[in-house]
N, C-alpha and C. Protein backbone atom coordinates (compact mmCIF):
# COMPACT_ATOMS: atom_id res chain seq x y z
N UNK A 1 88.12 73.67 8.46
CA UNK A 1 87.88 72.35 8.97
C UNK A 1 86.95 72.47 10.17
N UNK A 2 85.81 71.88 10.12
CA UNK A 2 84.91 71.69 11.79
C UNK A 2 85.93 70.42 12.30
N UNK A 3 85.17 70.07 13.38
CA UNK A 3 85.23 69.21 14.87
C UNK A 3 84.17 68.37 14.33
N UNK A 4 84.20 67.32 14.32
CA UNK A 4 83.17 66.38 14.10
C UNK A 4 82.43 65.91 15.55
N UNK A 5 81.33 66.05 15.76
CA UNK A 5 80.41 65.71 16.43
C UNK A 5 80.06 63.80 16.83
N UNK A 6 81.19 63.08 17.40
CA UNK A 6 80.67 62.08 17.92
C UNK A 6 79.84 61.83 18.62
N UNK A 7 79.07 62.71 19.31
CA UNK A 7 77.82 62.02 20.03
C UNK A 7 76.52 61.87 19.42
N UNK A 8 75.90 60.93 19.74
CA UNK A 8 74.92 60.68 18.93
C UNK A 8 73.61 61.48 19.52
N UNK A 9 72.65 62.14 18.70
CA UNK A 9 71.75 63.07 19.02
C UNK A 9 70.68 62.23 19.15
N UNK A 10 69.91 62.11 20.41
CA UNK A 10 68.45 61.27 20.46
C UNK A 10 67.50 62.57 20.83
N UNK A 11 66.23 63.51 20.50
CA UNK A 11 66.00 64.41 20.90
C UNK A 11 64.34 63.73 20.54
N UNK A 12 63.57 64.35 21.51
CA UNK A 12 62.04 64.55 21.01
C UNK A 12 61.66 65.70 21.02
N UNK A 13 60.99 66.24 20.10
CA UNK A 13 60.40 67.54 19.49
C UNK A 13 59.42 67.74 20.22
N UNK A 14 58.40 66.45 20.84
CA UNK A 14 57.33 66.77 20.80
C UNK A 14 56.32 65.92 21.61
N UNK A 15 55.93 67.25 23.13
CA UNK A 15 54.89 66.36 24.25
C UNK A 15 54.06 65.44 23.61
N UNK A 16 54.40 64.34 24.29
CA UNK A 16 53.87 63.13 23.38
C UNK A 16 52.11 62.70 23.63
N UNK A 17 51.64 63.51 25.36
CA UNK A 17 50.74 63.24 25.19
C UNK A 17 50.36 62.18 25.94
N UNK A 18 50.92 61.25 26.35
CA UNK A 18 51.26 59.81 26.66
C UNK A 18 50.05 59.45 27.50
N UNK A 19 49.39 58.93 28.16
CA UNK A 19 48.09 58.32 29.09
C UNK A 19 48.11 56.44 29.34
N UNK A 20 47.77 55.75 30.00
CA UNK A 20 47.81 54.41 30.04
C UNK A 20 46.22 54.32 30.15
N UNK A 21 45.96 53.01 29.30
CA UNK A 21 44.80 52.98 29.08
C UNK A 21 44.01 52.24 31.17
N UNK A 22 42.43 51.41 31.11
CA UNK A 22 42.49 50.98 32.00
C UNK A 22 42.99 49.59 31.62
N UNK A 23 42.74 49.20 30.77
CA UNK A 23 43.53 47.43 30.44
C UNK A 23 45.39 47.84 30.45
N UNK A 24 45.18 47.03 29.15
CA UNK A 24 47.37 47.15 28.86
C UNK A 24 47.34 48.05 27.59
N UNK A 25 46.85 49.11 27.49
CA UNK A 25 46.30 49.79 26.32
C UNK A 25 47.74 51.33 26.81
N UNK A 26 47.70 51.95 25.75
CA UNK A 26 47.92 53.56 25.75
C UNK A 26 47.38 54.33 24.54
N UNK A 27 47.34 55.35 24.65
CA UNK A 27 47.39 56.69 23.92
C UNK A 27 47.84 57.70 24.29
N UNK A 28 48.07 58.26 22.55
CA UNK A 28 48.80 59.87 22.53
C UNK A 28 48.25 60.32 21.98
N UNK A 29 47.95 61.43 21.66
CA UNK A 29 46.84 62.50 21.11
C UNK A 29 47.54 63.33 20.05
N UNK A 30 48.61 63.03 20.22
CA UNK A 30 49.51 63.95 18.76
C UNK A 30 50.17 62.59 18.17
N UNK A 31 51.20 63.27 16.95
CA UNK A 31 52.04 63.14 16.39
C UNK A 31 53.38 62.93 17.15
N UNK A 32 54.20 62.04 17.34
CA UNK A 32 55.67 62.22 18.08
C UNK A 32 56.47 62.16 17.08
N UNK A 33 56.97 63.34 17.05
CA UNK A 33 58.80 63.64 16.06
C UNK A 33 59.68 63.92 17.06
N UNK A 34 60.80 63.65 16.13
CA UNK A 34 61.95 63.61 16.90
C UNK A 34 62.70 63.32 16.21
N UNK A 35 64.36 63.41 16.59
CA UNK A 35 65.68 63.06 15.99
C UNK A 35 66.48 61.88 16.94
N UNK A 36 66.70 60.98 15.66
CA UNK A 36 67.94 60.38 16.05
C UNK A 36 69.30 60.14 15.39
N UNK A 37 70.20 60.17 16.09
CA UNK A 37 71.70 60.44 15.05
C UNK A 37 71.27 61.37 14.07
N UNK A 38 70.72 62.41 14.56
CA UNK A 38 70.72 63.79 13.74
C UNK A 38 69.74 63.88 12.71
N UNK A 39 68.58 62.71 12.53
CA UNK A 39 68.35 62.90 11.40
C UNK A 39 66.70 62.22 11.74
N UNK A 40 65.76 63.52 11.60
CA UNK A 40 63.98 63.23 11.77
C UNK A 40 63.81 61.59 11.29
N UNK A 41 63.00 61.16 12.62
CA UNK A 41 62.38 59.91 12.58
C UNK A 41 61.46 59.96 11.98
N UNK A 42 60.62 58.53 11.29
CA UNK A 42 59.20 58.94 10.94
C UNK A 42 58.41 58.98 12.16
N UNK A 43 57.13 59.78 12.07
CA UNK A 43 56.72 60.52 13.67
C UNK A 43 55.80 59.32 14.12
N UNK A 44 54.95 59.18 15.07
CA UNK A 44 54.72 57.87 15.45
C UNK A 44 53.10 58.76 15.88
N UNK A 45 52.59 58.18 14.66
CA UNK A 45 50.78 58.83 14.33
C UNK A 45 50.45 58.58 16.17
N UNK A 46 49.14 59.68 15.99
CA UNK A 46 48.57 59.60 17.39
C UNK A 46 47.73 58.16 18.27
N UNK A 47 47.74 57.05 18.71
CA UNK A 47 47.57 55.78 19.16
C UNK A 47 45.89 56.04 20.20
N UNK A 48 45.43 55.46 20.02
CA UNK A 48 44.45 55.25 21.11
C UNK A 48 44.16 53.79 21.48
N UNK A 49 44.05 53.57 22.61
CA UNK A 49 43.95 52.04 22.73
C UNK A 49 44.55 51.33 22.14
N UNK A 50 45.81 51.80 22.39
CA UNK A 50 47.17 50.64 21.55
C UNK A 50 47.10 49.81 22.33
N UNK A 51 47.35 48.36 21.45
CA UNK A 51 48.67 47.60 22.47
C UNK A 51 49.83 47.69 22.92
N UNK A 52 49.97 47.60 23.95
CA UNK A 52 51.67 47.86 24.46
C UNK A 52 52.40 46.77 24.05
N UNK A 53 53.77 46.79 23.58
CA UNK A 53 54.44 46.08 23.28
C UNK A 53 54.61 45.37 24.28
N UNK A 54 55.07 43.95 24.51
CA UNK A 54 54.72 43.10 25.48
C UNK A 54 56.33 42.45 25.51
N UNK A 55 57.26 42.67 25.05
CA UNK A 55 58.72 42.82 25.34
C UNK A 55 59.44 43.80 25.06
N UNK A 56 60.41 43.54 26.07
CA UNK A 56 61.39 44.84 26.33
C UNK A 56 62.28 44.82 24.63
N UNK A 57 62.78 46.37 24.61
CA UNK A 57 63.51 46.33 23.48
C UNK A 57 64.84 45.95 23.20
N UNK A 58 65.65 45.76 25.03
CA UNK A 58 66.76 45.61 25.14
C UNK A 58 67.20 43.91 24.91
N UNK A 59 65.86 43.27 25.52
CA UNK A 59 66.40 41.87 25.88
C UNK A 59 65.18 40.83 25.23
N UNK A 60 64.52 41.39 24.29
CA UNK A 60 63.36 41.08 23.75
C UNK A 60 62.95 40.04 24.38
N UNK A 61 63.12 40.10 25.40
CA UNK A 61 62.28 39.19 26.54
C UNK A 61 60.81 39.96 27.30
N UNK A 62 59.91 39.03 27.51
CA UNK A 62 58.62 39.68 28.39
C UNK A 62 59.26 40.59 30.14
N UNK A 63 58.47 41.40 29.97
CA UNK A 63 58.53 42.97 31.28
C UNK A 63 58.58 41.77 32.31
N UNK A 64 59.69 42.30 32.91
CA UNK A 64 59.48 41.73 34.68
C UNK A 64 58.80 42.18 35.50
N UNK A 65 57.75 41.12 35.79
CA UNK A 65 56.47 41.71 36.63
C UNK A 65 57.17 42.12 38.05
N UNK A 66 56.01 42.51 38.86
CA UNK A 66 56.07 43.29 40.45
C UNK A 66 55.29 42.58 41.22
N UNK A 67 56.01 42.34 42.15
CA UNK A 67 55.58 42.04 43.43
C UNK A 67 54.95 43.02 44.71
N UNK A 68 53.91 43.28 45.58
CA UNK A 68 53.69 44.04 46.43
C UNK A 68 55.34 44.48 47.09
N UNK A 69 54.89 46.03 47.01
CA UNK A 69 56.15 47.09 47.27
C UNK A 69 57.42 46.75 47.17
N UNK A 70 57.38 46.59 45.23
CA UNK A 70 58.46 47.10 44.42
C UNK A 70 57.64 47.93 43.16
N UNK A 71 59.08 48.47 42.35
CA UNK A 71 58.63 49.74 41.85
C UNK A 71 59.99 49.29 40.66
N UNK A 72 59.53 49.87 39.49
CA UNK A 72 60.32 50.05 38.37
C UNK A 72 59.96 51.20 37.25
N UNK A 73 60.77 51.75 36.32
CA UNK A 73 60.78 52.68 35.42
C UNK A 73 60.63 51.90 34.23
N UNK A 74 59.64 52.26 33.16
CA UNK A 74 59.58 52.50 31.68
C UNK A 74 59.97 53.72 31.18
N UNK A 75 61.08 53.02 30.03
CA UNK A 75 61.41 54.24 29.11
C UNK A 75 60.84 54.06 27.91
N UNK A 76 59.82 54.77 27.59
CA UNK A 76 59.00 54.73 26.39
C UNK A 76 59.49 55.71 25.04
N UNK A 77 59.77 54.80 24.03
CA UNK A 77 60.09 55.80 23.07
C UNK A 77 59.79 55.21 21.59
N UNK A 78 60.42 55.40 20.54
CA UNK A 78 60.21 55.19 19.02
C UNK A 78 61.24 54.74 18.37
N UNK A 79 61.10 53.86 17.25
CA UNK A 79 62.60 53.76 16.50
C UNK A 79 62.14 54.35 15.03
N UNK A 80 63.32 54.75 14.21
CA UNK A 80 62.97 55.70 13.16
C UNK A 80 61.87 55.37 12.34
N UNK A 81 61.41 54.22 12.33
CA UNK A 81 60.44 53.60 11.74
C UNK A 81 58.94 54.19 12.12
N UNK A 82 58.60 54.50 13.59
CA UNK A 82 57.81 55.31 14.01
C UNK A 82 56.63 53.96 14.87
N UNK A 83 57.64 53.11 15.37
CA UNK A 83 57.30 51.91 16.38
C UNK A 83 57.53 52.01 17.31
N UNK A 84 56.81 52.08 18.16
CA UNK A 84 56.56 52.24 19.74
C UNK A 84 57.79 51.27 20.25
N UNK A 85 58.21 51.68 21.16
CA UNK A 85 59.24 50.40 22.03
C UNK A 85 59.18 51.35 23.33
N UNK A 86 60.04 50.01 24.44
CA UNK A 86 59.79 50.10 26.13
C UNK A 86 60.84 49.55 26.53
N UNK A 87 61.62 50.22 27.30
CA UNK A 87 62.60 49.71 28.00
C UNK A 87 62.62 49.47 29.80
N UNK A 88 62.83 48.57 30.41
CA UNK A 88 62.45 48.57 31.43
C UNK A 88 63.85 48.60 32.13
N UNK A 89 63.71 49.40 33.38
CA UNK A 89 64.95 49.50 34.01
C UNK A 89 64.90 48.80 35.78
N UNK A 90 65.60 48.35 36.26
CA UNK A 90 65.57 48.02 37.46
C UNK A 90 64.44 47.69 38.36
N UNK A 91 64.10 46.88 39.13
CA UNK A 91 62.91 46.66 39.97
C UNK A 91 63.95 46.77 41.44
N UNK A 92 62.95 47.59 42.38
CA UNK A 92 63.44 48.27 43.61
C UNK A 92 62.40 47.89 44.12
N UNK A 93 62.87 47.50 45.72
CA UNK A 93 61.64 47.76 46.82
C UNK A 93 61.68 49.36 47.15
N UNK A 94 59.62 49.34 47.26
CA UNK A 94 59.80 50.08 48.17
C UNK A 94 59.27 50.52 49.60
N UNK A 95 59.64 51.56 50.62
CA UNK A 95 59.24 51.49 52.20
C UNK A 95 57.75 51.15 52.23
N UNK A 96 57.19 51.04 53.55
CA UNK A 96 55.94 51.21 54.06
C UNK A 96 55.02 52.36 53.43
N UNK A 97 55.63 53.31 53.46
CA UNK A 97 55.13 54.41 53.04
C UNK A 97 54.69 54.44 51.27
N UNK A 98 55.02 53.47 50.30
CA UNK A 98 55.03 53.97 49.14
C UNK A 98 56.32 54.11 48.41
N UNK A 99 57.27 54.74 49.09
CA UNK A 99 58.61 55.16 48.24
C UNK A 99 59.30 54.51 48.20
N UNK A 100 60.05 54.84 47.05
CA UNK A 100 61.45 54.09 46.71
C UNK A 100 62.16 53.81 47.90
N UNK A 101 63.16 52.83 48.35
CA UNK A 101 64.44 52.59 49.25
C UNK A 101 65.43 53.25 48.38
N UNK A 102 65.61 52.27 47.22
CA UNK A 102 66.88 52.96 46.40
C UNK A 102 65.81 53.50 44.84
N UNK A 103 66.12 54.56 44.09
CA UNK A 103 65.71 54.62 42.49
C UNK A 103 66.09 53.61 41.98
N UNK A 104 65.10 53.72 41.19
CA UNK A 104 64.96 52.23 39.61
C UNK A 104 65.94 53.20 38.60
N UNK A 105 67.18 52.06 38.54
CA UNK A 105 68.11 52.98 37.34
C UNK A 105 67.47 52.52 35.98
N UNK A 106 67.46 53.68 35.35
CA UNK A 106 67.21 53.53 33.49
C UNK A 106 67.80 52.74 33.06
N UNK A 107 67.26 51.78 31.92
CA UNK A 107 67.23 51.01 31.45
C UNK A 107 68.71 51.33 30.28
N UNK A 108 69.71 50.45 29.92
CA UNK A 108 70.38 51.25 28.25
C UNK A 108 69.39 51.05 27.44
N UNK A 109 69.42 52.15 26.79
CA UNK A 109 68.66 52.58 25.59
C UNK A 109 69.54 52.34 24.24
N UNK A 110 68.89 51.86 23.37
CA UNK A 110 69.87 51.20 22.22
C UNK A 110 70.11 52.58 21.11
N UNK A 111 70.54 52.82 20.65
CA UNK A 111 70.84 53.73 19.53
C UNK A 111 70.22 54.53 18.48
N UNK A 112 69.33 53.31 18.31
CA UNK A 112 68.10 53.07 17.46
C UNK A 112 66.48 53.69 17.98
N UNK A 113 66.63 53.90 19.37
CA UNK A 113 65.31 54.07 20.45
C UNK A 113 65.46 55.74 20.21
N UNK A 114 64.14 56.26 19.85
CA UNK A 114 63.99 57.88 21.06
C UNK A 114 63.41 58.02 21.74
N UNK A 115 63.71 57.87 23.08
CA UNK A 115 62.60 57.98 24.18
C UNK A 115 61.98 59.37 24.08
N UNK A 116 60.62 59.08 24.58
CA UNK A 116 59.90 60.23 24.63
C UNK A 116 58.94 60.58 26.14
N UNK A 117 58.63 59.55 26.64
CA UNK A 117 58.47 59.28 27.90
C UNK A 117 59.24 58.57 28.84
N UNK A 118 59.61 58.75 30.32
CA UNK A 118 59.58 57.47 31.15
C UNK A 118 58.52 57.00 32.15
N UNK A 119 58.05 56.04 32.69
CA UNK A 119 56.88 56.20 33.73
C UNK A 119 57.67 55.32 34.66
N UNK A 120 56.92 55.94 35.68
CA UNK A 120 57.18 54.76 36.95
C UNK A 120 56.40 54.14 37.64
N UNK A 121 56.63 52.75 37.77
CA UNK A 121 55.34 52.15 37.83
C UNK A 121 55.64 51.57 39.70
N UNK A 122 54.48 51.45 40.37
CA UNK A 122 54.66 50.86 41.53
C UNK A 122 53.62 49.93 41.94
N UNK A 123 53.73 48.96 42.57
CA UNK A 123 52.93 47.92 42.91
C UNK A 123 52.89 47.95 44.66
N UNK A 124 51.93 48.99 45.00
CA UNK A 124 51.84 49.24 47.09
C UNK A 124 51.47 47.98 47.37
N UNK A 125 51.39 48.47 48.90
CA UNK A 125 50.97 48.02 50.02
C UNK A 125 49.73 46.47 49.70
N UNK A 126 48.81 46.91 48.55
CA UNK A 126 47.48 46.38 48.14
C UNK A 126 47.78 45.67 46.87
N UNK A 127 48.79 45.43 46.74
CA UNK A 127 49.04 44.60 45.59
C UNK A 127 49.58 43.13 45.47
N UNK A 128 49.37 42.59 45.35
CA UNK A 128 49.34 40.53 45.40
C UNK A 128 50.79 40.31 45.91
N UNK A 129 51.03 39.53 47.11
CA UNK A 129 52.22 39.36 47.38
C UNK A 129 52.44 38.10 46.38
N UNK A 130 51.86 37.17 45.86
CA UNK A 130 52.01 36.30 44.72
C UNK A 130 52.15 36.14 43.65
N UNK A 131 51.19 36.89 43.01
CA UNK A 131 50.80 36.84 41.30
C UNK A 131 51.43 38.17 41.10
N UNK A 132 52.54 38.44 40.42
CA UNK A 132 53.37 39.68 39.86
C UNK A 132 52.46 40.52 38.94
N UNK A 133 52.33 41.35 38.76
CA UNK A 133 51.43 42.57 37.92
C UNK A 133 52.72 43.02 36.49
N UNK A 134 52.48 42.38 35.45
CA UNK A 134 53.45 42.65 34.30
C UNK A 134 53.27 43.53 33.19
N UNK A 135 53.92 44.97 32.89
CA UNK A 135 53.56 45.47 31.77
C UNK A 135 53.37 45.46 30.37
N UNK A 136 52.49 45.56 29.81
CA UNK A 136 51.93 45.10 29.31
C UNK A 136 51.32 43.53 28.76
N UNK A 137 50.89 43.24 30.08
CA UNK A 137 49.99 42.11 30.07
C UNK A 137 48.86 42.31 31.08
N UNK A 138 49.09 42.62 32.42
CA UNK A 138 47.94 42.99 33.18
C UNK A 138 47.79 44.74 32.89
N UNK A 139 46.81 44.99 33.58
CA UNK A 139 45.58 46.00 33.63
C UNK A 139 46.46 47.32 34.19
N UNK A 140 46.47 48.38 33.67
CA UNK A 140 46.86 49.18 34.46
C UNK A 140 46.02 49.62 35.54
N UNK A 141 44.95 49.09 35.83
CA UNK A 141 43.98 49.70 36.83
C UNK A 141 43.95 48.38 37.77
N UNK A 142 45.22 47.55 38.09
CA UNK A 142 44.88 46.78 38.77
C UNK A 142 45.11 46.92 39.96
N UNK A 143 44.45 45.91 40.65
CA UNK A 143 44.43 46.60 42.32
C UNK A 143 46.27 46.69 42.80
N UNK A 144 46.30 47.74 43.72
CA UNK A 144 47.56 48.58 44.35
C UNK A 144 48.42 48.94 42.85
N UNK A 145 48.11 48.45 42.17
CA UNK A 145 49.09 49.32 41.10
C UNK A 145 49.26 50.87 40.49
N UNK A 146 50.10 51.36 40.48
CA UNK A 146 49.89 53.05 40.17
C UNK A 146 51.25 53.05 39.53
N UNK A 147 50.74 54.38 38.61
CA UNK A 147 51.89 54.73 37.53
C UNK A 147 51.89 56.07 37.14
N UNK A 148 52.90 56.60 37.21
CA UNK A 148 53.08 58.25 36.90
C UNK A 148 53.96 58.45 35.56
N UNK A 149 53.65 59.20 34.54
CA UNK A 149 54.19 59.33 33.06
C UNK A 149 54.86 60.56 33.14
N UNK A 150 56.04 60.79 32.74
CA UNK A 150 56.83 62.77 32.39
C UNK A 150 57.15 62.30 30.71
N UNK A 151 56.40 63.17 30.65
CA UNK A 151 57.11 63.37 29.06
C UNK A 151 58.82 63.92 28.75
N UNK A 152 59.21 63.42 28.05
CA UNK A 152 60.16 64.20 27.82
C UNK A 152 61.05 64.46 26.90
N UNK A 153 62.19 65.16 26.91
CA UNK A 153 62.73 65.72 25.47
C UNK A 153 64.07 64.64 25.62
N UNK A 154 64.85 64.79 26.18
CA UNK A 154 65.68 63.78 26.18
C UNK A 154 65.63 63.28 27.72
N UNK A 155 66.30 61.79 27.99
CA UNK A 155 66.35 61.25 29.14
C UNK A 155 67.28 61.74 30.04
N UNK A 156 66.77 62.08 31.35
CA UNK A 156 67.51 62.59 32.68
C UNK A 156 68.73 61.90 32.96
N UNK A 157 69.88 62.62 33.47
CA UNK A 157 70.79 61.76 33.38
C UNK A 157 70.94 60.64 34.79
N UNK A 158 69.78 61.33 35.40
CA UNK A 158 70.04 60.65 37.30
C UNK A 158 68.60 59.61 37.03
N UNK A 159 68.39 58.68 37.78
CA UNK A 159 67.13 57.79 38.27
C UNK A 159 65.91 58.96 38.85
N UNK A 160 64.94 58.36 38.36
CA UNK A 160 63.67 59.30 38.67
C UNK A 160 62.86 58.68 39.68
N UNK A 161 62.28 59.46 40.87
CA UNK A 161 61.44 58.31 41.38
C UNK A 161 60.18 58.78 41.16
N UNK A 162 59.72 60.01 40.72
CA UNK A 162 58.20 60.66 40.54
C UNK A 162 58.31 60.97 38.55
């Protein structure tokens, strides 16, 4: 007799590559495979100048934009189908300096998702105290906005701020 394995396996095989375009665009330069609930996704062909999905996967509602110095996490990943999805987790201020006050906690990730990236996106000092900057709808090259991508194999279990 085995032990049956209740946890569910979300794994990525494979540096995805990830880049943000200068509009609301991305690309990956490979193939992304991976497992979920144990069992190879279809892989999610290499993208150039995609569109970003323009709602979250959790609340299929549109990304909550940013205001000058706050900061939030994308969890970027695939569903077995080999469709891009984005989960957005928490919006945080942050100091004078750039940084977080508190980390942007991760988003739940549904069952169905394999993340393969998270990024973190921040809106400084130089960024519109009015008009919110929303992912995927404005520019990633817009003024004070900056964003850092980690690829990864499975998601960290703590809040990331780099």
């Amino acid at each position: 007799m085995t032990a049956q394995n209740n946890t569910i396996d979300v794994r990525c095989h494979t540096h995805p590559a990830l880049v943000t375009g200068t509009t609301a665009s991305y690309t990956t330069t490979v193939t992304v495979v991976g497992v979920i609930n144990g069992k190879f996704v279809t892989g999610l062909t290499a993208q150039t100048n995609a569109a970003l999905p323009t709602t979250d996967v959790n609340t299929s509602a549109a990304f909550l934009g940013l205001l000058r110095s706050q900061g939030t996490v994308l969890v970027w990943g695939q569903n077995a189908a080999g469709t891009t999805q984005i989960a957005q987790g928490t919006i945080e201020d942050l100091d004078t300096a750039g940084n977080f006050i508190n980390a942007p906690q991760f988003p739940s990730i549904p069952d169905t998702m394999m993340p393969f990236s998270y990024q973190v996106l921040k809106a400084g000092v130089t960024a519109s105290a009015t008009v919110k900057l929303v992912p995927g709808v404005d520019a990633w090259a817009a003024t004070g906005y900056t964003n850092a991508i980690v690829p990864i194999a499975t998601l960290p279990v703590r809040p990331q701020v780099a």
